[in-house]
N, C-alpha and C. Protein backbone atom coordinates (compact mmCIF):
# COMPACT_ATOMS: atom_id res chain seq x y z
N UNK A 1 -7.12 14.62 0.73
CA UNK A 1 -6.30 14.61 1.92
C UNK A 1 -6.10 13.16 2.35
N UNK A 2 -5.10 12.81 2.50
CA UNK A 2 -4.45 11.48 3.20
C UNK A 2 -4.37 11.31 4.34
N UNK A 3 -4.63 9.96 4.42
CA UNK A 3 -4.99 9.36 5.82
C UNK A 3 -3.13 9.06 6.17
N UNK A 4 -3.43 9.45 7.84
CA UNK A 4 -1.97 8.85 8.16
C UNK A 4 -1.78 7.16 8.47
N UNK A 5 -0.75 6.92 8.88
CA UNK A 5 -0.39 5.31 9.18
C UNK A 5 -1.89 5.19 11.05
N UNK A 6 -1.62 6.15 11.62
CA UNK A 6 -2.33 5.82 12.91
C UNK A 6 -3.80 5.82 12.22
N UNK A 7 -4.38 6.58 11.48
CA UNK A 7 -5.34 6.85 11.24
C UNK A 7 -6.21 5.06 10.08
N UNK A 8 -4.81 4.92 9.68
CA UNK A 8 -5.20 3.44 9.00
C UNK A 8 -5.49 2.37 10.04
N UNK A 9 -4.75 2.28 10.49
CA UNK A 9 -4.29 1.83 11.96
C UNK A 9 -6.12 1.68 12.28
N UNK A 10 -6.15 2.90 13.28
CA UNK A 10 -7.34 2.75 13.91
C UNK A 10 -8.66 2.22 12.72
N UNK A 11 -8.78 2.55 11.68
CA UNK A 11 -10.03 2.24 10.52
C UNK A 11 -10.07 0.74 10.32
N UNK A 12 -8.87 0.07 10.08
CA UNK A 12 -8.28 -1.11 10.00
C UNK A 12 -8.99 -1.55 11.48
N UNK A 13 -8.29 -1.73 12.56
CA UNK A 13 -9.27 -2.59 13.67
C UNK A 13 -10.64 -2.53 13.95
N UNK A 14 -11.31 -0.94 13.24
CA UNK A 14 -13.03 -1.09 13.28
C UNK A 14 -12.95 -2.02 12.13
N UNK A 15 -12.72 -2.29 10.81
CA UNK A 15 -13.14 -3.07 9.76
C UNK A 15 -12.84 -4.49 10.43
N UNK A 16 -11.77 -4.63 11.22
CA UNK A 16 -11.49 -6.04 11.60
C UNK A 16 -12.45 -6.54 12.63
N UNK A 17 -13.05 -5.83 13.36
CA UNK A 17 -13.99 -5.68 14.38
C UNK A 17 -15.25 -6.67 14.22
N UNK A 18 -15.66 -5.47 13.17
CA UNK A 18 -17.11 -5.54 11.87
C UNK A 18 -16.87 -6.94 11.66
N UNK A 19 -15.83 -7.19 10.65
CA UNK A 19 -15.18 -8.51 9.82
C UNK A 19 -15.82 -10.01 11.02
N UNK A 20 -14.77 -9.73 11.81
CA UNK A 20 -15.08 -10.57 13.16
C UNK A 20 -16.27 -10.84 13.45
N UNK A 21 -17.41 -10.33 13.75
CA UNK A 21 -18.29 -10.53 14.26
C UNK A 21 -19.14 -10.76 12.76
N UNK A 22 -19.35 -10.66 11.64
CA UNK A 22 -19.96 -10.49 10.61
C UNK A 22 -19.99 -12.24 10.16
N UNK A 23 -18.61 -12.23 10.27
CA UNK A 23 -18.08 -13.92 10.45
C UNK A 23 -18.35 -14.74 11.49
N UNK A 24 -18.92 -14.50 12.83
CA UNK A 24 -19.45 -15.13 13.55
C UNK A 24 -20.97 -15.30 13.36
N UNK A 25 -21.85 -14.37 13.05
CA UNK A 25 -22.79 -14.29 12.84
C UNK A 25 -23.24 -15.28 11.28
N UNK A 26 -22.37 -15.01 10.95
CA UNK A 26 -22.48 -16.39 9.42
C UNK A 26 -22.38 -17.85 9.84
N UNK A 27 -21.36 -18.02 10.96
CA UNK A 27 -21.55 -19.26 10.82
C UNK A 27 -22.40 -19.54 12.10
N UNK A 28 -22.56 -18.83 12.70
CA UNK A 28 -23.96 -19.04 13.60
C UNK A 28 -25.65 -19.66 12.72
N UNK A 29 -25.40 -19.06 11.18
CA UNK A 29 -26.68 -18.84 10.45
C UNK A 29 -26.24 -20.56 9.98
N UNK A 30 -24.83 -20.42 9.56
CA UNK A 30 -24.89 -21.90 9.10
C UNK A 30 -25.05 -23.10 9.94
N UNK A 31 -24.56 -23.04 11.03
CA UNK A 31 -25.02 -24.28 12.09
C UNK A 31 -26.86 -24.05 12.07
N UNK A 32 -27.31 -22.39 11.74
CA UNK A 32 -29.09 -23.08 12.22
C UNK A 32 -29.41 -23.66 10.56
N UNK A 33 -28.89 -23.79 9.59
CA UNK A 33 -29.25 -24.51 8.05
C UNK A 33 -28.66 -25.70 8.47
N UNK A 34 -27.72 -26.14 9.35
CA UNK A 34 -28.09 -27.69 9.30
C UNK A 34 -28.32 -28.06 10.15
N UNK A 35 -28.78 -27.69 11.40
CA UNK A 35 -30.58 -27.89 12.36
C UNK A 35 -31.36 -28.02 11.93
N UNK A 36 -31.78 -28.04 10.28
CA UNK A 36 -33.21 -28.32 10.24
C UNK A 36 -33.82 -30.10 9.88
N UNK A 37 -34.62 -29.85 10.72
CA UNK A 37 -34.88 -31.43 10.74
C UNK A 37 -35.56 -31.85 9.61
N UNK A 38 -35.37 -32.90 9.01
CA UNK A 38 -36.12 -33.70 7.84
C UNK A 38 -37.52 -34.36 8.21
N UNK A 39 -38.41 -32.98 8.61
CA UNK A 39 -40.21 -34.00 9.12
C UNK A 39 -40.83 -34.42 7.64
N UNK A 40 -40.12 -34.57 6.44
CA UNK A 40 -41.18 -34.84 5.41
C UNK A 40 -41.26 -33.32 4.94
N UNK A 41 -42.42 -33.22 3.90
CA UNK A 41 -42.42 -31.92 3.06
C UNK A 41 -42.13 -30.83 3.93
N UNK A 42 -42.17 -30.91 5.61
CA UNK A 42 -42.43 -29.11 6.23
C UNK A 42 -41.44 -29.58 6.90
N UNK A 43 -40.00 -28.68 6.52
CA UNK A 43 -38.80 -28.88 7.57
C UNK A 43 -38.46 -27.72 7.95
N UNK A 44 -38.40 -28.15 9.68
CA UNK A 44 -38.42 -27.27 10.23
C UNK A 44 -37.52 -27.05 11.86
N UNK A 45 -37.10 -25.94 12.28
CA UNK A 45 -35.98 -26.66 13.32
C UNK A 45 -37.12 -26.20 14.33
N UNK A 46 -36.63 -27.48 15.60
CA UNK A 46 -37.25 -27.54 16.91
C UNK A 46 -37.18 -26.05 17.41
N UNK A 47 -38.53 -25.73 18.51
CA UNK A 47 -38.37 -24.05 19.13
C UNK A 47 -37.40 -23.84 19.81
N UNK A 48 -36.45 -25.18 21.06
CA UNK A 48 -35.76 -24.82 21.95
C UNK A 48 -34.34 -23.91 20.87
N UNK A 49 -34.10 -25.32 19.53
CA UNK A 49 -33.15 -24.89 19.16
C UNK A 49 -32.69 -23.32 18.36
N UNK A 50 -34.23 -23.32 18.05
CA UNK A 50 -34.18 -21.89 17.39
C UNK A 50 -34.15 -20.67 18.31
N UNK A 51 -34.78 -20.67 19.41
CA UNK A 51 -34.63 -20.08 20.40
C UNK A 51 -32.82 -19.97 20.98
N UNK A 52 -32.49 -21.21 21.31
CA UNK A 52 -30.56 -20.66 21.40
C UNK A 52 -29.98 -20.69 20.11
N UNK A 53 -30.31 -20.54 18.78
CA UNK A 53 -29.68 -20.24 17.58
C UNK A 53 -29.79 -18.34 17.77
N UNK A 54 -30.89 -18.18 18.20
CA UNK A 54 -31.47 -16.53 18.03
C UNK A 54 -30.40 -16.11 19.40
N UNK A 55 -30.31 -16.93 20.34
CA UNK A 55 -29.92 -15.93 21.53
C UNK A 55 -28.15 -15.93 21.26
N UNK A 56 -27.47 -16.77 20.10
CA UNK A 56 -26.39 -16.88 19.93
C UNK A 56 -25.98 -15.47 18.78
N UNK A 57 -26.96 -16.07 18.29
CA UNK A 57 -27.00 -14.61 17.02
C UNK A 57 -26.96 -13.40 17.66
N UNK A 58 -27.88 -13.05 18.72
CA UNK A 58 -28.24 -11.56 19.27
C UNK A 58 -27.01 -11.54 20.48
N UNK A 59 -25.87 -12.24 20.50
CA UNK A 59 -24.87 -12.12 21.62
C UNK A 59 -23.40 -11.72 20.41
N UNK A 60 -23.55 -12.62 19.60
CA UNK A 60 -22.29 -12.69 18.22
C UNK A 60 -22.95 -10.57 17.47
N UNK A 61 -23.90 -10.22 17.75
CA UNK A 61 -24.54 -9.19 16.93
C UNK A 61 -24.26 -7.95 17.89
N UNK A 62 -24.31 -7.87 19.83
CA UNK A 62 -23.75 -7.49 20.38
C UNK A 62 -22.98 -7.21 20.64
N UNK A 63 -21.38 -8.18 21.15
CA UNK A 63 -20.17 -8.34 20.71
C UNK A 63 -19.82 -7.93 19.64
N UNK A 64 -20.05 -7.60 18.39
CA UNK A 64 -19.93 -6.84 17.66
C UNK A 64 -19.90 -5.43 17.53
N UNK A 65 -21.44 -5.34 18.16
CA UNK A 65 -21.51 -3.46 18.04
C UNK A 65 -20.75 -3.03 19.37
N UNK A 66 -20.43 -4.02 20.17
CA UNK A 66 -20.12 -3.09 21.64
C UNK A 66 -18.56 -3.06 21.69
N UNK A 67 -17.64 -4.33 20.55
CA UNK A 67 -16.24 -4.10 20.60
C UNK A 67 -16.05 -3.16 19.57
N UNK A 68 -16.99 -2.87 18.09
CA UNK A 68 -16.68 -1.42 17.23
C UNK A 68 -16.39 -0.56 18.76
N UNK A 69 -17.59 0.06 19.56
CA UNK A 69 -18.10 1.04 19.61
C UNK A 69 -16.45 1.43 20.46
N UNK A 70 -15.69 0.38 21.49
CA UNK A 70 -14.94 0.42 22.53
C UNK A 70 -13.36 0.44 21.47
N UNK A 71 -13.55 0.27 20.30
CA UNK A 71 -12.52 0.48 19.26
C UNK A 71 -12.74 1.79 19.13
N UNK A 72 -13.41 2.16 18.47
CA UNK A 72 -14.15 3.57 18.40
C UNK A 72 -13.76 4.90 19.02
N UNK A 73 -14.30 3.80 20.37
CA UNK A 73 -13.35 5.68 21.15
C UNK A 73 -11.74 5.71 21.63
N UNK A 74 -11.08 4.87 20.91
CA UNK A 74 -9.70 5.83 21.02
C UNK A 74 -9.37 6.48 19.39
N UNK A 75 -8.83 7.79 20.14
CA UNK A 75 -8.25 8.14 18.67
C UNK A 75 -7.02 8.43 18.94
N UNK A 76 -6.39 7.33 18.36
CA UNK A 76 -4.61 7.85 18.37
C UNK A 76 -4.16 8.77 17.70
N UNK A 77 -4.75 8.92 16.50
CA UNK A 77 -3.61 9.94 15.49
C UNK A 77 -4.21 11.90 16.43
N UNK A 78 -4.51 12.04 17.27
CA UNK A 78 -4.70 13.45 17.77
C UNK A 78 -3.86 13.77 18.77
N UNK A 79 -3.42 15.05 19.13
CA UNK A 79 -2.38 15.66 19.26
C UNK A 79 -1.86 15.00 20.86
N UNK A 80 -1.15 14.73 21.51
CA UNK A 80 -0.57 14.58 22.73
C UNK A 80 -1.46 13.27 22.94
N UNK A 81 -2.03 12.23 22.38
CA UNK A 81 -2.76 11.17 22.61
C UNK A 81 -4.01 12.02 23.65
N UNK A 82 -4.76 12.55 23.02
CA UNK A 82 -5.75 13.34 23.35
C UNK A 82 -6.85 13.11 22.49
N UNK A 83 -8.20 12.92 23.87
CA UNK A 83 -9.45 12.30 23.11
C UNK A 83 -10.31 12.60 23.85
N UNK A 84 -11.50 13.50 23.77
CA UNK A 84 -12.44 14.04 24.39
C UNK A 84 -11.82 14.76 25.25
N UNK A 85 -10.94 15.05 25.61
CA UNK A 85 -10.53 15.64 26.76
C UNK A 85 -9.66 14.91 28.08
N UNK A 86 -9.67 13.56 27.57
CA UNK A 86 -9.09 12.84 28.48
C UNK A 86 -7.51 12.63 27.97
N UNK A 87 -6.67 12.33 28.89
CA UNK A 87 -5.35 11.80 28.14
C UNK A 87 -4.75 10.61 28.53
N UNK A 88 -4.73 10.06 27.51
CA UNK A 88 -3.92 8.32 27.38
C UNK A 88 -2.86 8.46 28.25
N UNK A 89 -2.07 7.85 28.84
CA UNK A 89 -0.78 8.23 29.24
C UNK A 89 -0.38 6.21 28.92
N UNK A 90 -0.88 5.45 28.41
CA UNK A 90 -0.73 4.01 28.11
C UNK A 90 -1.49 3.39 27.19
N UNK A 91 -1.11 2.41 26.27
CA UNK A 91 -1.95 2.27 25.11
C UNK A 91 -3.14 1.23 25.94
N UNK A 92 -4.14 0.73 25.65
CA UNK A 92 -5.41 -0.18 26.23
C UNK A 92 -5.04 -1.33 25.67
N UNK A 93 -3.72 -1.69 25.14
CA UNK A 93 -3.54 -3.28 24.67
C UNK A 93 -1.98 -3.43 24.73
């Protein structure tokens, strides 16, 4: 069974979603690989910085799951723009 154009539609902006934030979270990882400081044989990055590397990560990792989840609940391709019981009467963008 085939997917319609709305139904691509909506799958397409969760993958772009995912994509988005998957890609933030990478280069979040790459700015903390070149934080690490050169102490001699044990390199290692300072606590403050690892501490806002982690709180950047766990905000880029948020933003992620919380714009899927708000992608998520519309479903366009159902009958009269009908979704849980509620009805669209305007698109959210």
């Amino acid at each position: 069974m085939g997917l319609t154009s709305a139904q691509d539609y909506y799958a397409s902006n969760i993958f772009y979603v995912i994509a988005l934030g998957l890609v933030k979270c990478s280069v979040t990882c790459f700015v903390a690989s070149l934080t690490v400081k050169d102490t001699g044989p044990s390199r290692h990055v300072p606590r403050k910085e690892k501490l806002a590397l982690y709180g950047v990560l766990a905000a880029c990792v948020g933003w992620m799951i919380g714009a899927a989840v708000v992608v998520g609940l519309l479903c366009p391709w159902m009958s009269a723009h009908t979704c849980m019981g509620t009805v669209w009467t305007a698109p959210f963008w």
